[in-house]
C-alpha atoms as a PDB file:
ATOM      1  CA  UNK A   1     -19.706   6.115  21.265  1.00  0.00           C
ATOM      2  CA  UNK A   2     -20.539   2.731  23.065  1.00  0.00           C
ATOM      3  CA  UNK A   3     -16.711   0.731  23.939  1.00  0.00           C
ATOM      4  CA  UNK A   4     -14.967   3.779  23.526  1.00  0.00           C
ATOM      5  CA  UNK A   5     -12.933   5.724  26.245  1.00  0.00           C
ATOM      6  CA  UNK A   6     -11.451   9.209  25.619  1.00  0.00           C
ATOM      7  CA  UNK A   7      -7.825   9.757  26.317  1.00  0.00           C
ATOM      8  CA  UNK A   8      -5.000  12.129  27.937  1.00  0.00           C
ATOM      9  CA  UNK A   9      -3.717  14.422  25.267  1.00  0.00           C
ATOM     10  CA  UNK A  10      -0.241  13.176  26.622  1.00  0.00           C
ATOM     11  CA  UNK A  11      -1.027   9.455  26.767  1.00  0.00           C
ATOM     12  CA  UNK A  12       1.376   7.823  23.904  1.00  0.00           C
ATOM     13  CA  UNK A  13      -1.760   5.927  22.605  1.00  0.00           C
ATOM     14  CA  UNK A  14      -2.198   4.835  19.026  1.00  0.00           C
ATOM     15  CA  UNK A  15      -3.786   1.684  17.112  1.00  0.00           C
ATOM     16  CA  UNK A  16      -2.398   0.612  14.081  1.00  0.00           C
ATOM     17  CA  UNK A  17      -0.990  -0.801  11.704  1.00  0.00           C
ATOM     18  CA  UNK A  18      -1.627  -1.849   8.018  1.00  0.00           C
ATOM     19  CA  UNK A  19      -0.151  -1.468   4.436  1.00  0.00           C
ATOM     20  CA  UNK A  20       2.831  -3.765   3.798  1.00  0.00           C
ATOM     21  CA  UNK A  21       2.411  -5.341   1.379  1.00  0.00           C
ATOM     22  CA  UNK A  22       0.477  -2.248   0.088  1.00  0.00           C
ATOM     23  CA  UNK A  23       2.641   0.374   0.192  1.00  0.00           C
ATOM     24  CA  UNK A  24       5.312  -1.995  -1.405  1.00  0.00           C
ATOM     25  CA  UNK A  25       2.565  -3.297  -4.209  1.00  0.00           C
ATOM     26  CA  UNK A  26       2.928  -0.077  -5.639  1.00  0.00           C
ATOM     27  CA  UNK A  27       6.219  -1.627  -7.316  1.00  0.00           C
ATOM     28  CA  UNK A  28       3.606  -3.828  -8.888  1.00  0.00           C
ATOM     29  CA  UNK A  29       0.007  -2.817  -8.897  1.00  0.00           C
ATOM     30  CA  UNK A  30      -0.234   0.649  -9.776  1.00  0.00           C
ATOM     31  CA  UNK A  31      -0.060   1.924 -13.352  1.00  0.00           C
ATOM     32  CA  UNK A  32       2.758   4.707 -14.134  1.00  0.00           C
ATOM     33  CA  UNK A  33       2.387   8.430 -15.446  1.00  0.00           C
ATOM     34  CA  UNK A  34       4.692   9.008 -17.988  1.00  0.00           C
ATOM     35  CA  UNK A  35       6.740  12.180 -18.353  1.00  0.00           C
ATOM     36  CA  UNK A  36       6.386  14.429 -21.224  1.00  0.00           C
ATOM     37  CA  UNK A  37       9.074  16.704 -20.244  1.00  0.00           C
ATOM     38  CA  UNK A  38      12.033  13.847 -20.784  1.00  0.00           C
ATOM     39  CA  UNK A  39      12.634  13.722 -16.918  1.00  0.00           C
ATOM     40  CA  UNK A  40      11.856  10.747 -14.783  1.00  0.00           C
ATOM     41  CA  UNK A  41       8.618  10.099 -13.966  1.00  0.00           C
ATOM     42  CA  UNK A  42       8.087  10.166 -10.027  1.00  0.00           C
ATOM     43  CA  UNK A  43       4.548   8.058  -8.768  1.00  0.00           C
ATOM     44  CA  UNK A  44       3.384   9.033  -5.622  1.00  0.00           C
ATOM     45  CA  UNK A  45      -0.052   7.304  -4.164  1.00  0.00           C
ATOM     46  CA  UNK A  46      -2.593  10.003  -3.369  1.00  0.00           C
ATOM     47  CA  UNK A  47      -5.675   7.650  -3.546  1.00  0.00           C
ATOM     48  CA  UNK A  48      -6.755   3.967  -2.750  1.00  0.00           C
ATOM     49  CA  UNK A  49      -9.554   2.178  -5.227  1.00  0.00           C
ATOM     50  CA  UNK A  50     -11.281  -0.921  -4.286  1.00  0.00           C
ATOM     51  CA  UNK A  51     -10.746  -3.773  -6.865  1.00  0.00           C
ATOM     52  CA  UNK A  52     -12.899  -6.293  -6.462  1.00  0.00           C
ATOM     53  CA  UNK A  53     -11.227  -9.935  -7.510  1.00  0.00           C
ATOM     54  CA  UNK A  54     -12.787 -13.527  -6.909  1.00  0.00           C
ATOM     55  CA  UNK A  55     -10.556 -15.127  -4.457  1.00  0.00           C
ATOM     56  CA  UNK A  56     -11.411 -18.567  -2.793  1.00  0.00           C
ATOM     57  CA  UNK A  57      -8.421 -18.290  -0.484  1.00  0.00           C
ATOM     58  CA  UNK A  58      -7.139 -15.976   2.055  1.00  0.00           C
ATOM     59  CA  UNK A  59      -6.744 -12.462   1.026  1.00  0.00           C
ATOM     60  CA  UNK A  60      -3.218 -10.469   1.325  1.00  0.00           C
ATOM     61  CA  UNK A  61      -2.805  -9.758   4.999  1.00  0.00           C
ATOM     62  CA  UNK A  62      -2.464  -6.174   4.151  1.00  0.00           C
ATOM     63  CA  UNK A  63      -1.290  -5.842   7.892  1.00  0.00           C
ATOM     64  CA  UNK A  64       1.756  -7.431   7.077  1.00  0.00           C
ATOM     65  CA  UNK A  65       4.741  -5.040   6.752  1.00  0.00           C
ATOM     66  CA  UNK A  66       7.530  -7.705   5.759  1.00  0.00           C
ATOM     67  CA  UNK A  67       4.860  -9.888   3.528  1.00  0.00           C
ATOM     68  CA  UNK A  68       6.884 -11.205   0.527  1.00  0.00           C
ATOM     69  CA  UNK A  69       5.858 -13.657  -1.365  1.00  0.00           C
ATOM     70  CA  UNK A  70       8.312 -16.524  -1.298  1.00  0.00           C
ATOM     71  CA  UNK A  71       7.908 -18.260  -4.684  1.00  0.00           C
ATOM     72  CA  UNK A  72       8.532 -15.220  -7.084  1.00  0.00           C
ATOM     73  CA  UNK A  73      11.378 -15.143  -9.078  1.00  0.00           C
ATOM     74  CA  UNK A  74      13.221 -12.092  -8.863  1.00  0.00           C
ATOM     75  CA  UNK A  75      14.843 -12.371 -12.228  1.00  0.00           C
ATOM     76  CA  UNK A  76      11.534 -13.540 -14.194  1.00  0.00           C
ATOM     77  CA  UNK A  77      11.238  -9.861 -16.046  1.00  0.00           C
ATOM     78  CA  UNK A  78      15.268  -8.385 -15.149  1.00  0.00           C
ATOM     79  CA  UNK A  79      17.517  -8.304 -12.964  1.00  0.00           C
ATOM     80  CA  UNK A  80      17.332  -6.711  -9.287  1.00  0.00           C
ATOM     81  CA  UNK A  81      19.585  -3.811  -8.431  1.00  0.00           C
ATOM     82  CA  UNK A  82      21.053  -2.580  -5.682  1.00  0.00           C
ATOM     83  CA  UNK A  83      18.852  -2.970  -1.807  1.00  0.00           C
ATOM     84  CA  UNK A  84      18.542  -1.335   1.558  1.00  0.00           C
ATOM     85  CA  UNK A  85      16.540  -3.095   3.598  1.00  0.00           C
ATOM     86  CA  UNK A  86      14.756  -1.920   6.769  1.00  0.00           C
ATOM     87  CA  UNK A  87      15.729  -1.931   9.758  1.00  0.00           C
ATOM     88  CA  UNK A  88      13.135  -2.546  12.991  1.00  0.00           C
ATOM     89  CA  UNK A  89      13.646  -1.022  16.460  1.00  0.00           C
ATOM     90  CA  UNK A  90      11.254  -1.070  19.504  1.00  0.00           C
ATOM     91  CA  UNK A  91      10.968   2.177  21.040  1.00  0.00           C
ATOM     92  CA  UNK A  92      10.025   3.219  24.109  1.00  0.00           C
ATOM     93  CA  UNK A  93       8.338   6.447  23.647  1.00  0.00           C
ATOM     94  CA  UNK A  94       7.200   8.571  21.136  1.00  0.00           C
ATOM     95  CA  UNK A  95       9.386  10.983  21.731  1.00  0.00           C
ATOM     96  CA  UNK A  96      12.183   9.088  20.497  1.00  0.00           C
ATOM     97  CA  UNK A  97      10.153   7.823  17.224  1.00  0.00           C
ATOM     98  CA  UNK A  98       9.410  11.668  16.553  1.00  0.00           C
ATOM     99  CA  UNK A  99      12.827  12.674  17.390  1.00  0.00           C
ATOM    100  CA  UNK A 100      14.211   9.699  14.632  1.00  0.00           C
ATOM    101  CA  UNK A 101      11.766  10.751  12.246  1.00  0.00           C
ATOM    102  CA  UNK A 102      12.084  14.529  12.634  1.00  0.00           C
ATOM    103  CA  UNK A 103       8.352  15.356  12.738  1.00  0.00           C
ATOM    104  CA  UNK A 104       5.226  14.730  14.414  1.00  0.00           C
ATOM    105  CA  UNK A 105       3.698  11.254  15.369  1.00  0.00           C
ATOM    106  CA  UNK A 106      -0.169  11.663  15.776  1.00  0.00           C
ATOM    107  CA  UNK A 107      -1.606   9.431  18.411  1.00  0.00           C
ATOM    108  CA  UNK A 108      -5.759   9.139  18.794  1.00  0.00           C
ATOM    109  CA  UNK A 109      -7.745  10.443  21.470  1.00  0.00           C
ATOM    110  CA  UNK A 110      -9.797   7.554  21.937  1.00  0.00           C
ATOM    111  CA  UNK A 111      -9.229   3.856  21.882  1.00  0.00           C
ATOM    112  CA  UNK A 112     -11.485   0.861  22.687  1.00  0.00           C
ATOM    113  CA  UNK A 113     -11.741   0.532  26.135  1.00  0.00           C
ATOM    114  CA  UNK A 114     -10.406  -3.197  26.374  1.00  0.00           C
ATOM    115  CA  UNK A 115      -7.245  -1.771  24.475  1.00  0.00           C
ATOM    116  CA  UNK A 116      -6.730   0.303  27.207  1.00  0.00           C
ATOM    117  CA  UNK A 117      -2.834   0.174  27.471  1.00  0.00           C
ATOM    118  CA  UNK A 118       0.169   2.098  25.979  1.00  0.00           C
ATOM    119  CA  UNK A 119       1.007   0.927  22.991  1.00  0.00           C
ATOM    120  CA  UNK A 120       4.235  -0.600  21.488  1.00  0.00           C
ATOM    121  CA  UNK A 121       6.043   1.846  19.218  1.00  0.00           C
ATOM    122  CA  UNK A 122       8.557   0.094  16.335  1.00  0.00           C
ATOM    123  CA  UNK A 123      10.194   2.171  14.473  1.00  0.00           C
ATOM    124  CA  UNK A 124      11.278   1.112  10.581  1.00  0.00           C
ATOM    125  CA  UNK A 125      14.140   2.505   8.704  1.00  0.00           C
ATOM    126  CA  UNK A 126      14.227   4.010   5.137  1.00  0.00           C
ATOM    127  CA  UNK A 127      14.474   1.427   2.521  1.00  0.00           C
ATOM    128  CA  UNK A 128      14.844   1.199  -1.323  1.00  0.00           C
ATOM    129  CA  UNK A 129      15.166  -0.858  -4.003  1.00  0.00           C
ATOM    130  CA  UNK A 130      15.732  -0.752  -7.905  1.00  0.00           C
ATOM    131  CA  UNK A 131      14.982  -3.679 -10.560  1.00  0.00           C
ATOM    132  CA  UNK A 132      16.630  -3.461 -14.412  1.00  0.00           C
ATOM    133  CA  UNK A 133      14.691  -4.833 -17.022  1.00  0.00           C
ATOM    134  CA  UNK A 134      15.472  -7.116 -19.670  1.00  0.00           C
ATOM    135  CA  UNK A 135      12.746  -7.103 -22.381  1.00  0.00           C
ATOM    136  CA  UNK A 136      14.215 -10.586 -24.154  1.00  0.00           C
ATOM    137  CA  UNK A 137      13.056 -12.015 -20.414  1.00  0.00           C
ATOM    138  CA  UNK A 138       9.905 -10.582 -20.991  1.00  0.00           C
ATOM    139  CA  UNK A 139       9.174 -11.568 -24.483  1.00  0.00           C
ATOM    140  CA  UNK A 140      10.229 -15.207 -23.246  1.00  0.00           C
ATOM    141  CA  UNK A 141       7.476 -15.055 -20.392  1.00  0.00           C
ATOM    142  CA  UNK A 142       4.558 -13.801 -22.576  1.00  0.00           C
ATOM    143  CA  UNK A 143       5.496 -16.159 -25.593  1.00  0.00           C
ATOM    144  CA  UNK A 144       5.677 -19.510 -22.539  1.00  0.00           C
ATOM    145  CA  UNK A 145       1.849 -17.956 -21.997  1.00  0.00           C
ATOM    146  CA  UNK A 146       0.904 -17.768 -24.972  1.00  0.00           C
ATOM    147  CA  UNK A 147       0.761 -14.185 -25.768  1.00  0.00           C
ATOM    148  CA  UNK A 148       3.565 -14.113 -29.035  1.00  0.00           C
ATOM    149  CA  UNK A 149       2.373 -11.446 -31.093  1.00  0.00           C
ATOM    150  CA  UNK A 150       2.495  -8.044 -28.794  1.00  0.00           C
ATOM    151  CA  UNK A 151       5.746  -5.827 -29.940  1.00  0.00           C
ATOM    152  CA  UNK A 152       6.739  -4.121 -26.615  1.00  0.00           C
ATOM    153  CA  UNK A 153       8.887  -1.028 -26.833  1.00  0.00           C
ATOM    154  CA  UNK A 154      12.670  -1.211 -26.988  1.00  0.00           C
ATOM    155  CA  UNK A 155      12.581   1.733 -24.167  1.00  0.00           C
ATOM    156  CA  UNK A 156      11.732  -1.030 -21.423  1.00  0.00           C
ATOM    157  CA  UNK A 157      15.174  -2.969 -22.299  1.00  0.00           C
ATOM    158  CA  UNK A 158      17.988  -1.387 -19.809  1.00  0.00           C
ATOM    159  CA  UNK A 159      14.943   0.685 -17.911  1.00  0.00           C
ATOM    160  CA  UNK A 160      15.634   0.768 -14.265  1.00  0.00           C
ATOM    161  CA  UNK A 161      13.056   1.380 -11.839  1.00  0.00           C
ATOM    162  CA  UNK A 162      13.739   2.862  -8.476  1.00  0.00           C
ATOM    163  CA  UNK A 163      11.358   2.588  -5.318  1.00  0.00           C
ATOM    164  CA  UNK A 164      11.464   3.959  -2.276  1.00  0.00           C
ATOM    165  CA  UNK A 165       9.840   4.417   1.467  1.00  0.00           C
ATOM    166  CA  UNK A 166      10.525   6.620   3.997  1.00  0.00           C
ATOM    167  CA  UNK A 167      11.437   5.436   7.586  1.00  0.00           C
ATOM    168  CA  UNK A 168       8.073   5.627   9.556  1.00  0.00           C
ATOM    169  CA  UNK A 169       6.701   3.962  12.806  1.00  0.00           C
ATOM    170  CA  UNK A 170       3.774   1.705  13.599  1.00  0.00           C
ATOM    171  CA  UNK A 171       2.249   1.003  17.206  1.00  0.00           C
ATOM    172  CA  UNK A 172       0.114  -1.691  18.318  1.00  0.00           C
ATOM    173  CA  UNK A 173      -2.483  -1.918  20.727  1.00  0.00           C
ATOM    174  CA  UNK A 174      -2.846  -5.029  22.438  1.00  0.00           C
ATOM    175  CA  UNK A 175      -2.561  -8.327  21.023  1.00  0.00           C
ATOM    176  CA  UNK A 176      -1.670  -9.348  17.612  1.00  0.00           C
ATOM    177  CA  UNK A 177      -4.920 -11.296  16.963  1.00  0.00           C
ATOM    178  CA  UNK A 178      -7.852  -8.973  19.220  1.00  0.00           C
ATOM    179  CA  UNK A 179      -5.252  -5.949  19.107  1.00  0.00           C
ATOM    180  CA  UNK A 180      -5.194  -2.461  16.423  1.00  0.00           C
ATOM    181  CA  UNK A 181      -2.069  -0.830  14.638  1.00  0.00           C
ATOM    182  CA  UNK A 182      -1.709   2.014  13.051  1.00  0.00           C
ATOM    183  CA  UNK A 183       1.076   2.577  10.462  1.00  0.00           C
ATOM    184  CA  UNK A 184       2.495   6.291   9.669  1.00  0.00           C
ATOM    185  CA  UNK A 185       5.080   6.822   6.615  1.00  0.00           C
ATOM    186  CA  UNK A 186       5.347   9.139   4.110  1.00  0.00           C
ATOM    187  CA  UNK A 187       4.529   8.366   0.383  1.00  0.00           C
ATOM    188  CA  UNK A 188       6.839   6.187  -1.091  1.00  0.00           C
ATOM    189  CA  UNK A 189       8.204   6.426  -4.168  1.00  0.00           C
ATOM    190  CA  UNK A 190       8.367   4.793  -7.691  1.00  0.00           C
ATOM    191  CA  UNK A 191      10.859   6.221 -10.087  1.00  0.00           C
ATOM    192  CA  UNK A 192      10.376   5.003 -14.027  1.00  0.00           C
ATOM    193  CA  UNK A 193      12.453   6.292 -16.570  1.00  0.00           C
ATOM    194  CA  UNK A 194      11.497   9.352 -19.296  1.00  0.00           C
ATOM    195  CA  UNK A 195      12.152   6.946 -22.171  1.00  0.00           C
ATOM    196  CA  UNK A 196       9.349   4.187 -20.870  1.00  0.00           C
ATOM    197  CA  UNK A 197       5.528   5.447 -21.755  1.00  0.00           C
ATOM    198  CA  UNK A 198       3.797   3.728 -19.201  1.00  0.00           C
ATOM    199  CA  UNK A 199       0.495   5.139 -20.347  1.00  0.00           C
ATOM    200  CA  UNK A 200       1.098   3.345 -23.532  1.00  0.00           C
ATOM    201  CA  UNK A 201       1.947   0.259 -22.124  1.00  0.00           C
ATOM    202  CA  UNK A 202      -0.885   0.277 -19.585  1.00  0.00           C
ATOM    203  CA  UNK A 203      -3.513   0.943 -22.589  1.00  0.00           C
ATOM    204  CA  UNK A 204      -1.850  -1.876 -24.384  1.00  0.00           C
ATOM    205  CA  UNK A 205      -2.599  -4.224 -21.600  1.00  0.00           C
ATOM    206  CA  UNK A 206      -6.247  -3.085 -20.908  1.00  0.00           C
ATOM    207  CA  UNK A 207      -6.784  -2.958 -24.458  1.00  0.00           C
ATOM    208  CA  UNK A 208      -5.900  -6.830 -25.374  1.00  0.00           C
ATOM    209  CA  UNK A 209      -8.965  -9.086 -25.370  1.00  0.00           C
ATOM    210  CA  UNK A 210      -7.080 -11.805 -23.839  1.00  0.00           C
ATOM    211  CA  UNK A 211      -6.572  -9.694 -20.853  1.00  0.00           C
ATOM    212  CA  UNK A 212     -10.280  -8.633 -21.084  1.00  0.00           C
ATOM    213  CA  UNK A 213     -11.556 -11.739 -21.882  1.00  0.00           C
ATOM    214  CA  UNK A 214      -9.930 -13.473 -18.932  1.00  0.00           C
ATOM    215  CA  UNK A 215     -11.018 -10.893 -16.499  1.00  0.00           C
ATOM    216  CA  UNK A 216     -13.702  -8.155 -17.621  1.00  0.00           C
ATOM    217  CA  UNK A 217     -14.439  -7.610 -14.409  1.00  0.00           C
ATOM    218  CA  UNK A 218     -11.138  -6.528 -12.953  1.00  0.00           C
ATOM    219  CA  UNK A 219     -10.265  -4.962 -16.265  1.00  0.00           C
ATOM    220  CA  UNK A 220     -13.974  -2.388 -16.566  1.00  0.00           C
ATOM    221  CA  UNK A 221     -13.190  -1.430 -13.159  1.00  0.00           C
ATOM    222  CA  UNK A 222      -9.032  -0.463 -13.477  1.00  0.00           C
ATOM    223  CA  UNK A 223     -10.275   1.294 -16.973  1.00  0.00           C
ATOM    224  CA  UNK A 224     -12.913   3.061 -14.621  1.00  0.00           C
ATOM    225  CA  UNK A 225     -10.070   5.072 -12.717  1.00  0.00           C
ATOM    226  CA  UNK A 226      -9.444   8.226 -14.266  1.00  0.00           C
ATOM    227  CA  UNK A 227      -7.028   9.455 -11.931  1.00  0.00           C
ATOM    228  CA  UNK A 228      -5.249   6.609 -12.476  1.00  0.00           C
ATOM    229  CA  UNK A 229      -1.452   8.006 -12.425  1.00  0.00           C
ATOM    230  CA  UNK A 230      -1.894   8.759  -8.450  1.00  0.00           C
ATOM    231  CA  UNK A 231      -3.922   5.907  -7.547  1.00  0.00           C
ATOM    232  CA  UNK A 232      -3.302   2.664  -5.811  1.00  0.00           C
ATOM    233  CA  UNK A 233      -5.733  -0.533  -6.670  1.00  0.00           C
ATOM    234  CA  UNK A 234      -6.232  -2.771  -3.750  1.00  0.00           C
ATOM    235  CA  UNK A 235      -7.799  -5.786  -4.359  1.00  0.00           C
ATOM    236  CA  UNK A 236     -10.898  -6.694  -2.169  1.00  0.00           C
ATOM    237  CA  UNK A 237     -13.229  -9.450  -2.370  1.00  0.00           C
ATOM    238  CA  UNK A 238     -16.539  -8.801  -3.810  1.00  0.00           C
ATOM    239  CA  UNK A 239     -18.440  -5.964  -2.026  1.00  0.00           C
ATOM    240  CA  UNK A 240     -16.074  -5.804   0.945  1.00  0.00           C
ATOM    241  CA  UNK A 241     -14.948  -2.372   0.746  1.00  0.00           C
ATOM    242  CA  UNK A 242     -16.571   1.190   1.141  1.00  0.00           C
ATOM    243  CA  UNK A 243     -15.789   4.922   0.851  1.00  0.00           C
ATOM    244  CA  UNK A 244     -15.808   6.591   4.119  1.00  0.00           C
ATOM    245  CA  UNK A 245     -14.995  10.416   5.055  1.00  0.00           C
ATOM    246  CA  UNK A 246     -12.065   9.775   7.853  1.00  0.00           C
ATOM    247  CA  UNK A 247      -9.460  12.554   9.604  1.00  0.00           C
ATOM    248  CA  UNK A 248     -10.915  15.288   7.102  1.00  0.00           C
ATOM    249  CA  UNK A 249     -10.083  12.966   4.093  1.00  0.00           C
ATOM    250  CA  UNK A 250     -11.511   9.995   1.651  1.00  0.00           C
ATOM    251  CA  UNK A 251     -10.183   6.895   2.909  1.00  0.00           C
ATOM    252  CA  UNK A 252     -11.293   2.848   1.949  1.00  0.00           C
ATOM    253  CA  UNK A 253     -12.332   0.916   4.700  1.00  0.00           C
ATOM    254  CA  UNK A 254     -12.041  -2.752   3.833  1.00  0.00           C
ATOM    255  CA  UNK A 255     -13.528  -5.934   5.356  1.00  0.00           C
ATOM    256  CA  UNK A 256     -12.643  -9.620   5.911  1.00  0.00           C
ATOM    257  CA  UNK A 257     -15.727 -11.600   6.997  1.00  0.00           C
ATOM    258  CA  UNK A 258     -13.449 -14.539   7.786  1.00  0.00           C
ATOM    259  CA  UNK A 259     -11.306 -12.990  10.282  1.00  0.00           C
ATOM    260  CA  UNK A 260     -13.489 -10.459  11.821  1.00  0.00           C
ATOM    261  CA  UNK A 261     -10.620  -7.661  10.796  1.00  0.00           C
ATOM    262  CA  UNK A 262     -11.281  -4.436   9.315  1.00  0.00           C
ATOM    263  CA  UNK A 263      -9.045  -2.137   8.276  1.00  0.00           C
ATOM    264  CA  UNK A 264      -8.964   1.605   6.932  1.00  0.00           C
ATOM    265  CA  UNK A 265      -6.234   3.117   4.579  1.00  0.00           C
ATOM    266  CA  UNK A 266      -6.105   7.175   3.718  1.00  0.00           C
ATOM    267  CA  UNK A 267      -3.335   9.694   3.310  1.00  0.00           C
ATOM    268  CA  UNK A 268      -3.483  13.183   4.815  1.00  0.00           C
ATOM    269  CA  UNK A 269      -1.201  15.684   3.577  1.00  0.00           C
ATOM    270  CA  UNK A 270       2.456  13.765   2.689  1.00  0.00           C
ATOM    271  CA  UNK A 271       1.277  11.076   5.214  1.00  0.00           C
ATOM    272  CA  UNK A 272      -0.323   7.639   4.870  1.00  0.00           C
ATOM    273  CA  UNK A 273      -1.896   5.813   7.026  1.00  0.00           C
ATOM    274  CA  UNK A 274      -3.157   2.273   7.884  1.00  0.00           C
ATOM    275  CA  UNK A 275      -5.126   1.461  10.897  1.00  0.00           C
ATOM    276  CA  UNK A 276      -6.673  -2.289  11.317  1.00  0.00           C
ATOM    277  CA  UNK A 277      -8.076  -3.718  13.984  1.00  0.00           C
ATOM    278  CA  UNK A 278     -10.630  -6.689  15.158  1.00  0.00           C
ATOM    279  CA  UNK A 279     -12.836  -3.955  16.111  1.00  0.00           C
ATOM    280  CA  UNK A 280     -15.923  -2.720  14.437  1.00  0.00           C
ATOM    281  CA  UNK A 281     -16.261  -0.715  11.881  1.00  0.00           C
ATOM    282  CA  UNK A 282     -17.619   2.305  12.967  1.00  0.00           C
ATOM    283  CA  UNK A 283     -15.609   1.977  16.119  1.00  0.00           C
ATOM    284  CA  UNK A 284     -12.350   2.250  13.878  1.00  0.00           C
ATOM    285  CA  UNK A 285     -13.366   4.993  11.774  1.00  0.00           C
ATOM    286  CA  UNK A 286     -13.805   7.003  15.346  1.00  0.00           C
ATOM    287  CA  UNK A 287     -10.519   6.053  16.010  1.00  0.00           C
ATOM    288  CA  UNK A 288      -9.018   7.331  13.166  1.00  0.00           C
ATOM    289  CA  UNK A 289     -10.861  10.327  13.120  1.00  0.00           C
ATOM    290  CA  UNK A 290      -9.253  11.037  16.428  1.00  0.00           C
ATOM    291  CA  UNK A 291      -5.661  11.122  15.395  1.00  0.00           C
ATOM    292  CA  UNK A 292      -4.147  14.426  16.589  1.00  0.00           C
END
C-alpha cells in the first residue's frame, strides 16, 4: 500500500492511542447485566456500537486518556468511594513496558512512512474507583427535571459500584497533532451489585416516552442492541462511523471531518485496543491489521 513502509520485526514501532474517555465511559454509558445467581454482576466490553447523536460542537476527543469533564458534580447521584489513580511513566523500551505488564506488547509491522521513528512508550498504572448511591439524591434530580412520578427500586439506595482498569501502555508516533497512538489494556471492569436489576432499570428508561420523545433517534438505535450487556455505545456524529474486519476481529472505525482524525477501536482476545491517527482510513486499518 501507497505511504506505507514495512518494518524490522525487532523495531519497537507502534501507533496509537485512543479510548479515554471510552474505556472510562463505561462507568456511564453502557447498560448493566444483572445477575440471577445473587452474585455481583461483573461488565466487561466485548463490542463497540456506533450511536449516532446530533452534536454542533466538538465531539469527545476519544484520544484523550485523562479527559474528565470538569463541571460534573461528583455527588449529584451519591457519594464517591474510595480512588487509585494512575500513575504515568515514560519508558524507554518495550521491554520494560512488557516486563511491568507481564505479557506481550504487540507492535505493527508497518507504519506510514513520514512516521518513520521509534515511538514513545508511556506506561499507565492500574486504577479503580467505586461511587455509593443515594437514591433520595436521585429522586431530587429527576423531580428538579421534571420527571416526579417514576418509583425507582430501593436496591439502588446503599448500591456501590466498583470500576476498574488494568495498567496498560500507549505509544505515539510522531507528533501529537500529524502523529498515531495506539492504546493496549485489558478490559476494564464494572462491578454492580446482585440486589440492583439493571435490566429493569435500563427498560424503564428506554421505555418512558419522555426519554423517547426527546430523543427517538438515540433511543431506536440503543433498543436495537441485543447484545447489549457486553456492549459499549460510542457516540458518533451522523454517518461517521463504519464496521470494518481489523486484526482477525470486528472493530468501529470512526471519523471526524473537522479534524482530519480517524480512529479505530476493537478488542482481541482480553485486549483492547485504540489506534487514531491523522492518517487515512484505509492506511490505519493496515496498520492495525499489522499488529504482531
Amino acid at each position: 500500500m501507497n505511504g506505507i513502509r514495512r518494518l524490522r520485526a525487532s523495531a519497537p514501532a507502534v501507533a496509537a492511542g485512543i479510548v479515554g474517555l471510552t474505556l472510562v465511559a463505561i462507568a456511564t454509558a453502557a447498560p448493566l447485566r444483572s445477575s440471577a445467581f445473587g452474585e455481583p454482576t461483573v461488565l466487561r466490553v466485548q463490542k463497540f456500537a456506533p450511536i449516532a447523536v446530533e452534536a454542533p460542537g466538538p465531539m469527545p476527543d476519544w484520544t484523550a486518556m485523562k479527559w474528565q469533564s470538569p463541571h460534573f458534580d461528583e455527588t449529584l447521584l451519591g457519594q464517591p468511594g474510595p480512588r487509585t489513580e494512575p500513575t504515568w511513566e515514560k519508558l524507554d523500551s518495550l521491554s520494560q513496558a512488557e516486563a511491568a505488564l507481564h505479557r506481550h506488547v504487540r507492535v505493527p509491522r508497518t507504519v506510514p512512512e513520514a512516521l518513520d521513528d521509534a515511538p514513545s512508550i508511556t506506561l499507565f498504572g492500574a486504577s479503580s474507583s467505586s461511587y455509593m448511591l443515594d437514591l433520595p439524591k436521585i429522586n431530587r434530580v429527576l423531580a428538579d427535571a421534571g420527571v416526579d412520578d417514576v418509583q425507582l427500586p430501593t436496591s439502588l439506595h446503599g448500591a456501590r459500584l466498583s470500576f476498574d482498569v488494568p495498567a496498560g501502555v500507549t505509544l505515539h508516533w510522531g507528533d501529537r497533532r500529524s502523529g498515531m497512538s495506539l492504546i493496549q489494556v485489558r478490559q476494564p471492569t464494572l462491578t454492580v451489585p446482585a440486589e440492583v436489576d439493571v435490566s429493569a432499570l435500563r427498560d424503564l428508561a428506554l421505555s418512558d416516552p419522555r426519554i423517547g420523545g426527546a430523543n427517538p433517534d438515540v433511543v431506536a438505535q440503543l433498543r436495537a442492541i441485543q447484545d447489549w450487556q457486553t456492549t459499549l455505545p460510542i457516540p458518533v456524529r451522523g454517518d461517521s462511523s463504519s464496521t470494518v474486519s481489523i486484526d482477525g476481529a470486528e472493530g468501529l472505525l470512526v471519523s471526524d471531518a473537522r479534524t482530519g482524525t480517524h480512529t479505530l477501536l476493537w478488542q482481541r482476545g482480553p485486549v483492547l485496543y485504540g489506534l487514531s491517527g491523522r492518517v487515512d482510513a484505509d492506511i490505519l486499518v493496515s496498520v492495525a491489521s499489522s499488529l504482531q
